[in-house]
PDB file of N, CA and C in Angstrom:
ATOM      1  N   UNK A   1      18.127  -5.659 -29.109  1.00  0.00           N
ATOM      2  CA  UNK A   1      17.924  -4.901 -27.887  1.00  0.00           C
ATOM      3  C   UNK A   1      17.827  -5.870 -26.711  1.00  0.00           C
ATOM      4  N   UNK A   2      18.711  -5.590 -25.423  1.00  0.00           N
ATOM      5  CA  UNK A   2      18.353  -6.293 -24.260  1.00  0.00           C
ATOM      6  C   UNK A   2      17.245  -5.852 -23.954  1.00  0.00           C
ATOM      7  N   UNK A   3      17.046  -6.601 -23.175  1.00  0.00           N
ATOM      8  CA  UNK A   3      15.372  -6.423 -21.909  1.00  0.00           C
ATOM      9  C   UNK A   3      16.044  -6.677 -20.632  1.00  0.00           C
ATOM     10  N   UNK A   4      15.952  -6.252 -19.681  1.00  0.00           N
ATOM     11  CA  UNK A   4      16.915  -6.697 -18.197  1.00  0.00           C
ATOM     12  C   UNK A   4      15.513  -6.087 -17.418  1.00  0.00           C
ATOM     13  N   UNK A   5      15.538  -7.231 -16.600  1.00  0.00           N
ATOM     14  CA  UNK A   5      14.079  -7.765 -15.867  1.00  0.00           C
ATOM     15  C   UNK A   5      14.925  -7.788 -14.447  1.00  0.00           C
ATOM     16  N   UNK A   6      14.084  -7.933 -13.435  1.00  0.00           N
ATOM     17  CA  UNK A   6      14.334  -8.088 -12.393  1.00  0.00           C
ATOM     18  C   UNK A   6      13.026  -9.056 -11.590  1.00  0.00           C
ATOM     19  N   UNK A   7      13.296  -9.773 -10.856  1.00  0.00           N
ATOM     20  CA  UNK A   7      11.860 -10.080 -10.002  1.00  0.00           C
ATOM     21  C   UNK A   7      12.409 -11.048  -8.610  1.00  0.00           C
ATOM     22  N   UNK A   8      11.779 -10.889  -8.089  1.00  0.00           N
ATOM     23  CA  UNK A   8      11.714 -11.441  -6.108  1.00  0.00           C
ATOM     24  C   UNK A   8      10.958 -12.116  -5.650  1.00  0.00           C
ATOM     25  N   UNK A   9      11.104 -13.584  -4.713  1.00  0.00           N
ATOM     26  CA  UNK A   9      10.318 -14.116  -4.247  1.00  0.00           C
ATOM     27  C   UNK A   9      10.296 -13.877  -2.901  1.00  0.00           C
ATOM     28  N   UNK A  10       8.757 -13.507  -2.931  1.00  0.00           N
ATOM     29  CA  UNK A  10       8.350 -12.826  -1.458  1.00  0.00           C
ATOM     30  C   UNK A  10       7.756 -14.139  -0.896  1.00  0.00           C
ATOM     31  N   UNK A  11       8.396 -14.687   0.182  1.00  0.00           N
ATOM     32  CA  UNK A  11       7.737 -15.704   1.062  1.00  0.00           C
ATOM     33  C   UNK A  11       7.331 -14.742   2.128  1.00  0.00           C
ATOM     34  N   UNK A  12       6.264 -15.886   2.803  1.00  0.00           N
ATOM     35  CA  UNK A  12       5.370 -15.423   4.024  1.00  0.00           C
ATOM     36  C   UNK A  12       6.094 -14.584   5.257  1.00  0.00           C
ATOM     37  N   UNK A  13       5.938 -13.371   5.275  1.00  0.00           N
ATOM     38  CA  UNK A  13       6.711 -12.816   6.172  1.00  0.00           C
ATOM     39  C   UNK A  13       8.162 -11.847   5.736  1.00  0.00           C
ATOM     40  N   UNK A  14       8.544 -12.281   4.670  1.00  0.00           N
ATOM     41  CA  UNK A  14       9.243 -11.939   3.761  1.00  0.00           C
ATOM     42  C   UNK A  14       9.078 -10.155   3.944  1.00  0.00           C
ATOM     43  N   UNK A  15      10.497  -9.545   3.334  1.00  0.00           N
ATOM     44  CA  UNK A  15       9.898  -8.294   2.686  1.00  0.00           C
ATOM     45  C   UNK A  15      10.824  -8.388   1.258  1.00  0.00           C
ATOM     46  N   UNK A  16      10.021  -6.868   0.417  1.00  0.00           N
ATOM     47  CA  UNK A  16      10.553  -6.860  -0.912  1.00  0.00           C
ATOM     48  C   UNK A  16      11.530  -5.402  -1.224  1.00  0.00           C
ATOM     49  N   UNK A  17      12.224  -6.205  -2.176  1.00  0.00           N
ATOM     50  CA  UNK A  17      12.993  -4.062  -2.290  1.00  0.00           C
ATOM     51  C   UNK A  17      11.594  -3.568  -2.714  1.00  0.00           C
ATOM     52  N   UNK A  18      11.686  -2.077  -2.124  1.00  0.00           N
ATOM     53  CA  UNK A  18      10.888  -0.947  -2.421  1.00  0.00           C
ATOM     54  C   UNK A  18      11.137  -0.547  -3.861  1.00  0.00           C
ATOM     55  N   UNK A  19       9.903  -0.190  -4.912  1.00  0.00           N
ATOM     56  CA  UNK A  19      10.654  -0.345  -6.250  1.00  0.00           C
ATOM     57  C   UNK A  19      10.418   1.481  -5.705  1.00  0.00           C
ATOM     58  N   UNK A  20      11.435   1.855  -6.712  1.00  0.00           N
ATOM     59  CA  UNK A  20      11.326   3.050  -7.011  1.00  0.00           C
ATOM     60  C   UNK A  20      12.121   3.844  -8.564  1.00  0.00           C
ATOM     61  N   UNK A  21      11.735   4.614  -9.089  1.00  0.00           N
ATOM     62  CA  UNK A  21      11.353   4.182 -10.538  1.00  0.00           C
ATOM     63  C   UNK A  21      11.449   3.317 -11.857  1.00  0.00           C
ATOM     64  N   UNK A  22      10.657   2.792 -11.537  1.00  0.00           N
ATOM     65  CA  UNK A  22       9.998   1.250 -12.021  1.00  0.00           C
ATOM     66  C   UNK A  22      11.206   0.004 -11.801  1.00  0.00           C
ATOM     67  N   UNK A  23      12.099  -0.104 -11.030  1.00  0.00           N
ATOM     68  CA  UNK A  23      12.966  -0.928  -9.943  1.00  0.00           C
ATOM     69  C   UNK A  23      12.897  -1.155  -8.946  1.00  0.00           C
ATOM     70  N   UNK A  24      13.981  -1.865  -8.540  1.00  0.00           N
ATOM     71  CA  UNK A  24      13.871  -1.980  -7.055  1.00  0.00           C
ATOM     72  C   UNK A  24      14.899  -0.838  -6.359  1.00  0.00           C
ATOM     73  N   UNK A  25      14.970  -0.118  -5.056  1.00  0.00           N
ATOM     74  CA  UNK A  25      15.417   1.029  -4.770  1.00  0.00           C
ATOM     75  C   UNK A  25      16.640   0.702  -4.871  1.00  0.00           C
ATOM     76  N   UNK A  26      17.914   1.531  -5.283  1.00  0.00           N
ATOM     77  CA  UNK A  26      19.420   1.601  -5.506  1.00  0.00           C
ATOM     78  C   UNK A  26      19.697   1.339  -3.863  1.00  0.00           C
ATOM     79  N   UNK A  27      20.915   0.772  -3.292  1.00  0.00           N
ATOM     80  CA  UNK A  27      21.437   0.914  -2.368  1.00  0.00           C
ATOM     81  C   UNK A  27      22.213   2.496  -1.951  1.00  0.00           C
ATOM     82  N   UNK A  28      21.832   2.916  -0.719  1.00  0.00           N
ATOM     83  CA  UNK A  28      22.231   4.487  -0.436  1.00  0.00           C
ATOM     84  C   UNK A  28      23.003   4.376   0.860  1.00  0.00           C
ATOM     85  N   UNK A  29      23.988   4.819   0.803  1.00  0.00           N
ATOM     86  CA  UNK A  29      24.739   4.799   2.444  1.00  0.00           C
ATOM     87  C   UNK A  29      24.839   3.068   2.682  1.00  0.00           C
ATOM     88  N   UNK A  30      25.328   2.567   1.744  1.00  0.00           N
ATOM     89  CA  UNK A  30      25.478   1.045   2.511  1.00  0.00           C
ATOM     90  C   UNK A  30      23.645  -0.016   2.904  1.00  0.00           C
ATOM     91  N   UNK A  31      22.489   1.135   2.936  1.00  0.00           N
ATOM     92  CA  UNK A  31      20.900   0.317   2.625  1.00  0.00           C
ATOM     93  C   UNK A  31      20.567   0.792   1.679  1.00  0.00           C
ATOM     94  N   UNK A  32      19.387  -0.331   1.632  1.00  0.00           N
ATOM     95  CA  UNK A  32      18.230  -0.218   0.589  1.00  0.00           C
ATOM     96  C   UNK A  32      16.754   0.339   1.386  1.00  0.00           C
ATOM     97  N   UNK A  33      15.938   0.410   0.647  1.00  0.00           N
ATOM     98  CA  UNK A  33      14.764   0.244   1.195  1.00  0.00           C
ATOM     99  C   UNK A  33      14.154  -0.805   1.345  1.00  0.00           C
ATOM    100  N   UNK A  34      13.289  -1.174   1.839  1.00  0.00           N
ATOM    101  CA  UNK A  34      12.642  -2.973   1.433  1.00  0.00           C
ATOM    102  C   UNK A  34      10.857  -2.679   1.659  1.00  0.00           C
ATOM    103  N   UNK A  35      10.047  -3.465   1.490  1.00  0.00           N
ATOM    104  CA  UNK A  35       8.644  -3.363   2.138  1.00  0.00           C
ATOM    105  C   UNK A  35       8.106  -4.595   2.622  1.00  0.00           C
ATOM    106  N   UNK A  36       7.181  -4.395   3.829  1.00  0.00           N
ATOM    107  CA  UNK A  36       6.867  -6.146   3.723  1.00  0.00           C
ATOM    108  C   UNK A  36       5.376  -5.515   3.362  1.00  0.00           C
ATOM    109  N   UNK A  37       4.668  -7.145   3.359  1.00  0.00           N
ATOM    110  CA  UNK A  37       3.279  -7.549   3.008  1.00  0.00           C
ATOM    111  C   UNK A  37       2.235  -6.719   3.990  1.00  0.00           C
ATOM    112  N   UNK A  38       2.638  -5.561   4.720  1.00  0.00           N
ATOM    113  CA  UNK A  38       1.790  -4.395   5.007  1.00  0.00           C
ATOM    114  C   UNK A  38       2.025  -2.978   4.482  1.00  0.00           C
ATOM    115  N   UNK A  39       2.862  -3.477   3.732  1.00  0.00           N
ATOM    116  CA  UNK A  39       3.556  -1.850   3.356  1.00  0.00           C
ATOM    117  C   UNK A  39       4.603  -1.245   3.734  1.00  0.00           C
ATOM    118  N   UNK A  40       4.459  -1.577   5.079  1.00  0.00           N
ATOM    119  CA  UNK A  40       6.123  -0.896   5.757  1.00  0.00           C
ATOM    120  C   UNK A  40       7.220  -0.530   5.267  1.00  0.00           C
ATOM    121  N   UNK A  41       7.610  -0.168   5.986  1.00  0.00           N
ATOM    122  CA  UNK A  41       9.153   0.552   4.874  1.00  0.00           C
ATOM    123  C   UNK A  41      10.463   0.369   6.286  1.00  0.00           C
ATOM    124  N   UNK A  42      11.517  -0.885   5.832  1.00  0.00           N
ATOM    125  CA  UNK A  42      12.485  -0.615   6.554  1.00  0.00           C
ATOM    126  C   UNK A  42      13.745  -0.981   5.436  1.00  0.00           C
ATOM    127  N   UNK A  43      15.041  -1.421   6.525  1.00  0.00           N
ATOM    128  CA  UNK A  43      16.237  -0.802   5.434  1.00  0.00           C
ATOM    129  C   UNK A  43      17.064  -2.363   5.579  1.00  0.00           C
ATOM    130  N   UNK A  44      17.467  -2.453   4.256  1.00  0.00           N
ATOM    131  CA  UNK A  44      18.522  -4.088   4.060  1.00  0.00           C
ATOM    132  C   UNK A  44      19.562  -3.398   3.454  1.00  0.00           C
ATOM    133  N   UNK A  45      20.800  -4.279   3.577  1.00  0.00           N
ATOM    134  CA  UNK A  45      21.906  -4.265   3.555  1.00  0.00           C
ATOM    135  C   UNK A  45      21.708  -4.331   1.903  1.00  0.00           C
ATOM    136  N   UNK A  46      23.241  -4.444   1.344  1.00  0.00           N
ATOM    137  CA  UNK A  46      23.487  -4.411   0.345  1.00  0.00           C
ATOM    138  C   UNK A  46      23.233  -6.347   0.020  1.00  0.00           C
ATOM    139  N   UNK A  47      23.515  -6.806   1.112  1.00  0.00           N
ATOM    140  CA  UNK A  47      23.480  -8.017   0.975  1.00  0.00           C
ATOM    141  C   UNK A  47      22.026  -8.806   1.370  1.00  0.00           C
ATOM    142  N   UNK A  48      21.166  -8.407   0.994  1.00  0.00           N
ATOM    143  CA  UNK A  48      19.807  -8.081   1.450  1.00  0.00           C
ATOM    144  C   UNK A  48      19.439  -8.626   2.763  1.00  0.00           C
ATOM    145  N   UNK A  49      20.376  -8.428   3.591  1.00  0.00           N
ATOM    146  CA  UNK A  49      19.982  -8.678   5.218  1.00  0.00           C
ATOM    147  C   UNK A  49      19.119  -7.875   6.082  1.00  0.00           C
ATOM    148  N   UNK A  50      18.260  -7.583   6.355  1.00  0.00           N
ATOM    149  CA  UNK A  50      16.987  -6.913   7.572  1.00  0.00           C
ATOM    150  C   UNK A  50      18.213  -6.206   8.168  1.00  0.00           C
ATOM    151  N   UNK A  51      18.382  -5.067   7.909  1.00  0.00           N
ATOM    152  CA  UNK A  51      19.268  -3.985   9.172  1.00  0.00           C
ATOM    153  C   UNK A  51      18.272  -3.914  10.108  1.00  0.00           C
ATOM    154  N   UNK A  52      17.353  -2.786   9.608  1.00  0.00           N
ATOM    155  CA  UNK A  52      16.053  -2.092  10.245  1.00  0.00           C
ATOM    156  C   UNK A  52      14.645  -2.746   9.948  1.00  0.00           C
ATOM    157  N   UNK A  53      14.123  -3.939  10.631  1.00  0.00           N
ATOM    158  CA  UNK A  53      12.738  -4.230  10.452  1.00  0.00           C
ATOM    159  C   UNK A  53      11.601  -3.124   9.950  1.00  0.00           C
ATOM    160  N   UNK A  54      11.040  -3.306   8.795  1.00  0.00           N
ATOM    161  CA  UNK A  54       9.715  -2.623   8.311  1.00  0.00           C
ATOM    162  C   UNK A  54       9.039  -2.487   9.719  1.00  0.00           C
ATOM    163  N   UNK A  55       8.405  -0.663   9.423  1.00  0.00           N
ATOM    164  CA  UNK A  55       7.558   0.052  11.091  1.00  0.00           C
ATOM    165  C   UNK A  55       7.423   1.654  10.362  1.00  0.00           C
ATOM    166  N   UNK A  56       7.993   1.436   9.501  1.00  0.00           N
ATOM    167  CA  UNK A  56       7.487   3.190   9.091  1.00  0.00           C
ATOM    168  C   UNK A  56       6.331   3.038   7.887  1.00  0.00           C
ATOM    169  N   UNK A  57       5.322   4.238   8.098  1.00  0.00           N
ATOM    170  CA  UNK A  57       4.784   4.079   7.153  1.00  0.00           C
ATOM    171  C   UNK A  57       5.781   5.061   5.643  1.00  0.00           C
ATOM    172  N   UNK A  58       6.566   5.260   5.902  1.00  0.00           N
ATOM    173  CA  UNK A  58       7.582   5.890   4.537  1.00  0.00           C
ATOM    174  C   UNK A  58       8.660   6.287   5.065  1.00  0.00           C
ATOM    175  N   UNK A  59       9.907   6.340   4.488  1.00  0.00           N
ATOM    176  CA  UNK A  59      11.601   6.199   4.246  1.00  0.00           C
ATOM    177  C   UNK A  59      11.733   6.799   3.373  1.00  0.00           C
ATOM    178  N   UNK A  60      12.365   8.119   3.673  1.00  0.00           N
ATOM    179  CA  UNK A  60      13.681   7.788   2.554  1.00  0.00           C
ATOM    180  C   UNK A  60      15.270   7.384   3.024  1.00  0.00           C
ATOM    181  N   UNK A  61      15.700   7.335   1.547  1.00  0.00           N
ATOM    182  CA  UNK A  61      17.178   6.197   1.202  1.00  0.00           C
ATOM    183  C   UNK A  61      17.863   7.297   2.338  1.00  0.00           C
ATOM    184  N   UNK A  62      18.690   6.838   2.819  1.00  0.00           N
ATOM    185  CA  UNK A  62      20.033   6.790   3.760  1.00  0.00           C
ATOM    186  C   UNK A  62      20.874   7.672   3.599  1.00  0.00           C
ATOM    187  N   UNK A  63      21.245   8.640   3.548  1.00  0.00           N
ATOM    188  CA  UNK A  63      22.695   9.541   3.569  1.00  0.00           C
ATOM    189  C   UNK A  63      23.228  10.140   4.788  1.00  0.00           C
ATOM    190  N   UNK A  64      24.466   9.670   4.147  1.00  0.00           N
ATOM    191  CA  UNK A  64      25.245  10.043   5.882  1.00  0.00           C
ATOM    192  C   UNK A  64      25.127   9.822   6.937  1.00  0.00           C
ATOM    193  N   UNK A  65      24.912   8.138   7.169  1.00  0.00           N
ATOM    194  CA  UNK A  65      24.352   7.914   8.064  1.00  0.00           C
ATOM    195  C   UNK A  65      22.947   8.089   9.034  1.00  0.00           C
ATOM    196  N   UNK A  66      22.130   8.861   8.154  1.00  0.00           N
ATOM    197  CA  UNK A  66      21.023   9.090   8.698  1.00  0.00           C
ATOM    198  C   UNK A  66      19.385   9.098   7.448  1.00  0.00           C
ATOM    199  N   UNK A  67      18.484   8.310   7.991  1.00  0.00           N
ATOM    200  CA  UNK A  67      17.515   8.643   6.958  1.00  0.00           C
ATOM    201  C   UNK A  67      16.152   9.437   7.709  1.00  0.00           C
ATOM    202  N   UNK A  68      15.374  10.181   7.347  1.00  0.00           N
ATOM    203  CA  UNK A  68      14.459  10.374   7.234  1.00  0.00           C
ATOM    204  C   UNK A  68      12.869   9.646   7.328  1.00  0.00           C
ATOM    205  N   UNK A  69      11.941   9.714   8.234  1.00  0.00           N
ATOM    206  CA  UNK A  69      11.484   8.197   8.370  1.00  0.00           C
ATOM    207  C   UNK A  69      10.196   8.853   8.577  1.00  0.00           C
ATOM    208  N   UNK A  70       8.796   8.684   8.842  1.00  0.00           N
ATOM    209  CA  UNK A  70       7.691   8.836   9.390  1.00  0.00           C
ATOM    210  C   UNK A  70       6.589   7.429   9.354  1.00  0.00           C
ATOM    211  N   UNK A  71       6.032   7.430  10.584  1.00  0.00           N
ATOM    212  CA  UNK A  71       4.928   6.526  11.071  1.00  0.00           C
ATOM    213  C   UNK A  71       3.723   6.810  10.302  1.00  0.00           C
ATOM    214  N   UNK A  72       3.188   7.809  10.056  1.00  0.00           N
ATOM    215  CA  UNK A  72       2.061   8.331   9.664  1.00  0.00           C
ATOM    216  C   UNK A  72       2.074   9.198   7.868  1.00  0.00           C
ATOM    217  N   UNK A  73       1.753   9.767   7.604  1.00  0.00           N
ATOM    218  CA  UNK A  73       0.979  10.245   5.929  1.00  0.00           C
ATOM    219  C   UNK A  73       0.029   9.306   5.485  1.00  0.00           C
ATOM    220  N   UNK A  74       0.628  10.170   3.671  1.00  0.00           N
ATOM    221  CA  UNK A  74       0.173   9.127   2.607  1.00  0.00           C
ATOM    222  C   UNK A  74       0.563   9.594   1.497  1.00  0.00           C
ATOM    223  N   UNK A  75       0.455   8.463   0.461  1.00  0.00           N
ATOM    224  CA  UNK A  75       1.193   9.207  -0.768  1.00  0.00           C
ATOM    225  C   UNK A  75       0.352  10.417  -1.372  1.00  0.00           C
ATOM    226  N   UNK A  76       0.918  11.067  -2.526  1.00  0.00           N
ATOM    227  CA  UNK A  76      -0.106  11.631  -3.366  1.00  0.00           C
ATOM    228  C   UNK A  76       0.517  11.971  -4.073  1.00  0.00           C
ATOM    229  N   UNK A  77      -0.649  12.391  -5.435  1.00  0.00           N
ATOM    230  CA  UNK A  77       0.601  12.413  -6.277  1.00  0.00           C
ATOM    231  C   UNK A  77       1.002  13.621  -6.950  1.00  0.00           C
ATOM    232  N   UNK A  78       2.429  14.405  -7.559  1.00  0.00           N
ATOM    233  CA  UNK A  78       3.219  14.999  -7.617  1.00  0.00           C
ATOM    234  C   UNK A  78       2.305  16.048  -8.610  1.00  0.00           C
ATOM    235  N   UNK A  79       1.690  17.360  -8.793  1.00  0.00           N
ATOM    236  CA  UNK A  79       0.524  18.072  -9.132  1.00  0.00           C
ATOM    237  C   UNK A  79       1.866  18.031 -10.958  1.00  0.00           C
ATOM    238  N   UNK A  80       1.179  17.785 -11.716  1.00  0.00           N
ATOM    239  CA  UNK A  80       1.359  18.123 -13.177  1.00  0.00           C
ATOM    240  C   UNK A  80       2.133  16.543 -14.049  1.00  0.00           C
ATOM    241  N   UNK A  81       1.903  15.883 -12.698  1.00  0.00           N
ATOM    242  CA  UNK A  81       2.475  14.349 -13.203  1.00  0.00           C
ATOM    243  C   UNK A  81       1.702  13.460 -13.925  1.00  0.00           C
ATOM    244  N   UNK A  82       0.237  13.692 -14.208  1.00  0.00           N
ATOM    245  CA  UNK A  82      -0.792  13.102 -14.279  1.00  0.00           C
ATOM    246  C   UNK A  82      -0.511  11.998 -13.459  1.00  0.00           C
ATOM    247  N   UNK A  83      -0.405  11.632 -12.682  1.00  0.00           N
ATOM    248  CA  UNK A  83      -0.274  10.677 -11.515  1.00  0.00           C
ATOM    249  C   UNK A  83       0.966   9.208 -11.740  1.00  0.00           C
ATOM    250  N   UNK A  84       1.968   9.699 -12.500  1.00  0.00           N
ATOM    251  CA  UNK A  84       3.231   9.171 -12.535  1.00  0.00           C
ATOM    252  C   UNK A  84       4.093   9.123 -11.181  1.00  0.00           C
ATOM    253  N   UNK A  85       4.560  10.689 -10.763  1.00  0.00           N
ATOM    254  CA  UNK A  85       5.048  10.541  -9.356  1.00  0.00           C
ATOM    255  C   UNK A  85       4.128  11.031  -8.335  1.00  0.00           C
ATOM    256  N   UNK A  86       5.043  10.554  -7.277  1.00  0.00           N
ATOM    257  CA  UNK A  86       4.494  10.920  -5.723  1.00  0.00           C
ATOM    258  C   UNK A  86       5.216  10.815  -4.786  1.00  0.00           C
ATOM    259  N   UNK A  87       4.852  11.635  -4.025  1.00  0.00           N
ATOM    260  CA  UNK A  87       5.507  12.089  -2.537  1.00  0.00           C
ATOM    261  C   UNK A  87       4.631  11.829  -1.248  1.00  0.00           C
ATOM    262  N   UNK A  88       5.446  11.946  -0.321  1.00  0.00           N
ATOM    263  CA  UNK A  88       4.527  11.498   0.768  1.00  0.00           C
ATOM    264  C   UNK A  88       4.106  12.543   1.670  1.00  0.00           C
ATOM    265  N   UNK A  89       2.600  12.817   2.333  1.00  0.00           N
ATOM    266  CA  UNK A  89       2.710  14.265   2.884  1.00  0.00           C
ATOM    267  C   UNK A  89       1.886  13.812   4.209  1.00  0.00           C
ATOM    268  N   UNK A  90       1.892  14.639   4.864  1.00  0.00           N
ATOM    269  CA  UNK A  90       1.382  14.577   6.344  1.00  0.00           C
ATOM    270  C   UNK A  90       1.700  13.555   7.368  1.00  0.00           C
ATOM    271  N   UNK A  91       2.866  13.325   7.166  1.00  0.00           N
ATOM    272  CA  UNK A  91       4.145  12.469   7.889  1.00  0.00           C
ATOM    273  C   UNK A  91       4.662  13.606   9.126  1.00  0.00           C
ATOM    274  N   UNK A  92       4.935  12.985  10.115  1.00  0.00           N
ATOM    275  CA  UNK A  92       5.706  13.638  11.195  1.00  0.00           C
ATOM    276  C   UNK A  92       7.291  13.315  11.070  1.00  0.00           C
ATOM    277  N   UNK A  93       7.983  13.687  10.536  1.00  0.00           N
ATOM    278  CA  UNK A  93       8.959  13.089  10.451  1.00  0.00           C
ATOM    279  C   UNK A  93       9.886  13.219  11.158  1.00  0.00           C
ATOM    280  N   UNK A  94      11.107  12.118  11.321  1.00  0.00           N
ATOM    281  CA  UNK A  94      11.872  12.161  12.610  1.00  0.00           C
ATOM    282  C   UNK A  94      13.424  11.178  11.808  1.00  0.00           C
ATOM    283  N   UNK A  95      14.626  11.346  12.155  1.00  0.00           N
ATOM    284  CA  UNK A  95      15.281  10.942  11.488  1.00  0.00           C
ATOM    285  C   UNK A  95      15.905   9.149  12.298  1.00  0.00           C
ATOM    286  N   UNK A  96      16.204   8.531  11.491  1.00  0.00           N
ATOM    287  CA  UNK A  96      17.223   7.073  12.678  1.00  0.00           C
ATOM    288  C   UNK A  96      18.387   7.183  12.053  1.00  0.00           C
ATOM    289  N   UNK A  97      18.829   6.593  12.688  1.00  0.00           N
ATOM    290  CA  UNK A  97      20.737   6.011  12.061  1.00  0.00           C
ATOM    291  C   UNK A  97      20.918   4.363  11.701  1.00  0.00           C
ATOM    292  N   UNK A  98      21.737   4.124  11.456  1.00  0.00           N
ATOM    293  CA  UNK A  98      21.719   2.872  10.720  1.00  0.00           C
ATOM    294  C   UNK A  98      21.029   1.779  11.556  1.00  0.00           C
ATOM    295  N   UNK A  99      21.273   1.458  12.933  1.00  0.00           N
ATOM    296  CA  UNK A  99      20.610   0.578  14.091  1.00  0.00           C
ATOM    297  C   UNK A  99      19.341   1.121  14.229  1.00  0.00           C
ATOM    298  N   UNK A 100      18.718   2.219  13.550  1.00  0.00           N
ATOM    299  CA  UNK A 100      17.328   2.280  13.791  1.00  0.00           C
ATOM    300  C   UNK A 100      16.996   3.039  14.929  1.00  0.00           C
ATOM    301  N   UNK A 101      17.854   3.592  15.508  1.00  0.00           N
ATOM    302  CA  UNK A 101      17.908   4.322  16.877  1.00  0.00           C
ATOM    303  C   UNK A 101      17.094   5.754  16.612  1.00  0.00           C
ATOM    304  N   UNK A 102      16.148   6.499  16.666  1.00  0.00           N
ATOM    305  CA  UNK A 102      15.912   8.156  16.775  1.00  0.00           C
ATOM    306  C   UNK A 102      17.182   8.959  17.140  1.00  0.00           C
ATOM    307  N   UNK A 103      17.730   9.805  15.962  1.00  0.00           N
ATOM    308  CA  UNK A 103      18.692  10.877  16.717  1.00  0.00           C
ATOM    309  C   UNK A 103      18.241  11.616  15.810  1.00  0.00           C
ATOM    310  N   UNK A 104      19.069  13.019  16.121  1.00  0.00           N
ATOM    311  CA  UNK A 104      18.587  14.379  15.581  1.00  0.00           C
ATOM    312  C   UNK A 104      18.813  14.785  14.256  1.00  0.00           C
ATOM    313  N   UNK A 105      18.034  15.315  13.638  1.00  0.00           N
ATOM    314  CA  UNK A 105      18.345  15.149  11.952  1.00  0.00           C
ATOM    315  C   UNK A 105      19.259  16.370  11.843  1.00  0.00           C
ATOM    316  N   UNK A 106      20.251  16.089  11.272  1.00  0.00           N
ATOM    317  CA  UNK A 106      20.744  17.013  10.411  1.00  0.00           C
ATOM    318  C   UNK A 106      20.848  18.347   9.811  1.00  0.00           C
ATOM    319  N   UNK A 107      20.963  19.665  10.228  1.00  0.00           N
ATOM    320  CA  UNK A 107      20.233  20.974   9.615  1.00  0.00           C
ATOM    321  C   UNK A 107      20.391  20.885   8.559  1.00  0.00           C
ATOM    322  N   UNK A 108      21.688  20.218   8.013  1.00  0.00           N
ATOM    323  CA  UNK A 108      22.173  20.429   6.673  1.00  0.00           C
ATOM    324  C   UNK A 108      21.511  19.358   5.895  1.00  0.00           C
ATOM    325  N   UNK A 109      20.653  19.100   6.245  1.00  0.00           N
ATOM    326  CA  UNK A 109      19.878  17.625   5.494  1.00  0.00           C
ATOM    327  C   UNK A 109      19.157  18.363   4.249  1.00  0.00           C
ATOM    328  N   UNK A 110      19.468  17.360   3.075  1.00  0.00           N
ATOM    329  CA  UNK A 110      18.875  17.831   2.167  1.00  0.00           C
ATOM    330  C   UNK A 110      17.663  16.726   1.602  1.00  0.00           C
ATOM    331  N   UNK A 111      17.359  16.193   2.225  1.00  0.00           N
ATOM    332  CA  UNK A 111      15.949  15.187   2.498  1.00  0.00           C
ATOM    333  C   UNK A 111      14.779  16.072   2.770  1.00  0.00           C
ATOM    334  N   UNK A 112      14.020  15.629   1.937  1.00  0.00           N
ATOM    335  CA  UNK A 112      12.759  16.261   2.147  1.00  0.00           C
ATOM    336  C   UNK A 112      11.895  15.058   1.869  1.00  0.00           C
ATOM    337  N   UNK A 113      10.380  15.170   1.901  1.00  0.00           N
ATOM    338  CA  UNK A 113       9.692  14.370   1.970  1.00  0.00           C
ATOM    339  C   UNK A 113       9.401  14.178   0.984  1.00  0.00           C
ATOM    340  N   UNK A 114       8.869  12.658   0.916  1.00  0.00           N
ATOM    341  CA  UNK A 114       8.758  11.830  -0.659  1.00  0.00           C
ATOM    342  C   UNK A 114       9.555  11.237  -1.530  1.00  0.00           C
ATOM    343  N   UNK A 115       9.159  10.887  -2.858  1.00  0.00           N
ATOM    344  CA  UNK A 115       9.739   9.703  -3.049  1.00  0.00           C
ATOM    345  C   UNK A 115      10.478  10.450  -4.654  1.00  0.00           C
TER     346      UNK A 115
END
C-alpha cells in the first residue's frame, strides 16, 4: 500500500494551503485557498503565487470567476457530524473576482456558506 503525504514549510510571514478534507485545498477556477499565521483566508495561483493577500476571515474556492468571501463569523460544526465537518456562519458575505476587487455575486451562484 502507498501512503502519499503532503507537507509545507511555513516561513515567517509565509501562508499555507488551506487544508480541506484532510489536504491541502484543490485548485478551483485557476486558485487555491491559502492561510497565513492569523488565520486568514486568501487565494494562490496554481503556481502558489499570492493572487489575493489573506484579509477574510473565510473563502470559499473560486468559480467562475468569482468567490464568496466574509470578514466576520466562525466555524461550527455541521449538526450530526460529531464534530468532523464545519461550516462557517454569521459571516456577511460579499463576493471578489480574481484581483480581489468587490463585485456583485452572482444570482445563479451556487456557493453557500462553509466549508
Amino acid at each position: 500500500m502507498k501512503v502519499r503525504q503532503w507537507a509545507w514549510l511555513l516561513l515567517a510571514g509565509a501562508v499555507a494551503p488551506f487544508v480541506f478534507d484532510n489536504g491541502p485545498d484543490p485548485v478551483s477556477d485557476g486558485l487555491y485557498r491559502v492561510v497565513d499565521d492569523h488565520g486568514r483566508i486568501g487565494y494562490a495561483d496554481a503556481y502558489g503565487v499570492v493572487r489575493i493577500a489573506p484579509r477574510f476571515a473565510f473563502g470559499l474556492p473560486f468559480a467562475n470567476g468569482v468567490a464568496r468571501v466574509t470578514l466576520s463569523g466562525h466555524p461550527a460544526a455541521v449538526p450530526g457530524s460529531e464534530g468532523e465537518y464545519h461550516r462557517w456562519e454569521d459571516g456577511d458575505w460579499f463576493c471578489i473576482n480574481k484581483s480581489g476587487s468587490i463585485v456583485k455575486c452572482p444570482s445563479s451562484s451556487n456557493q453557500e456558506s462553509g466549508s
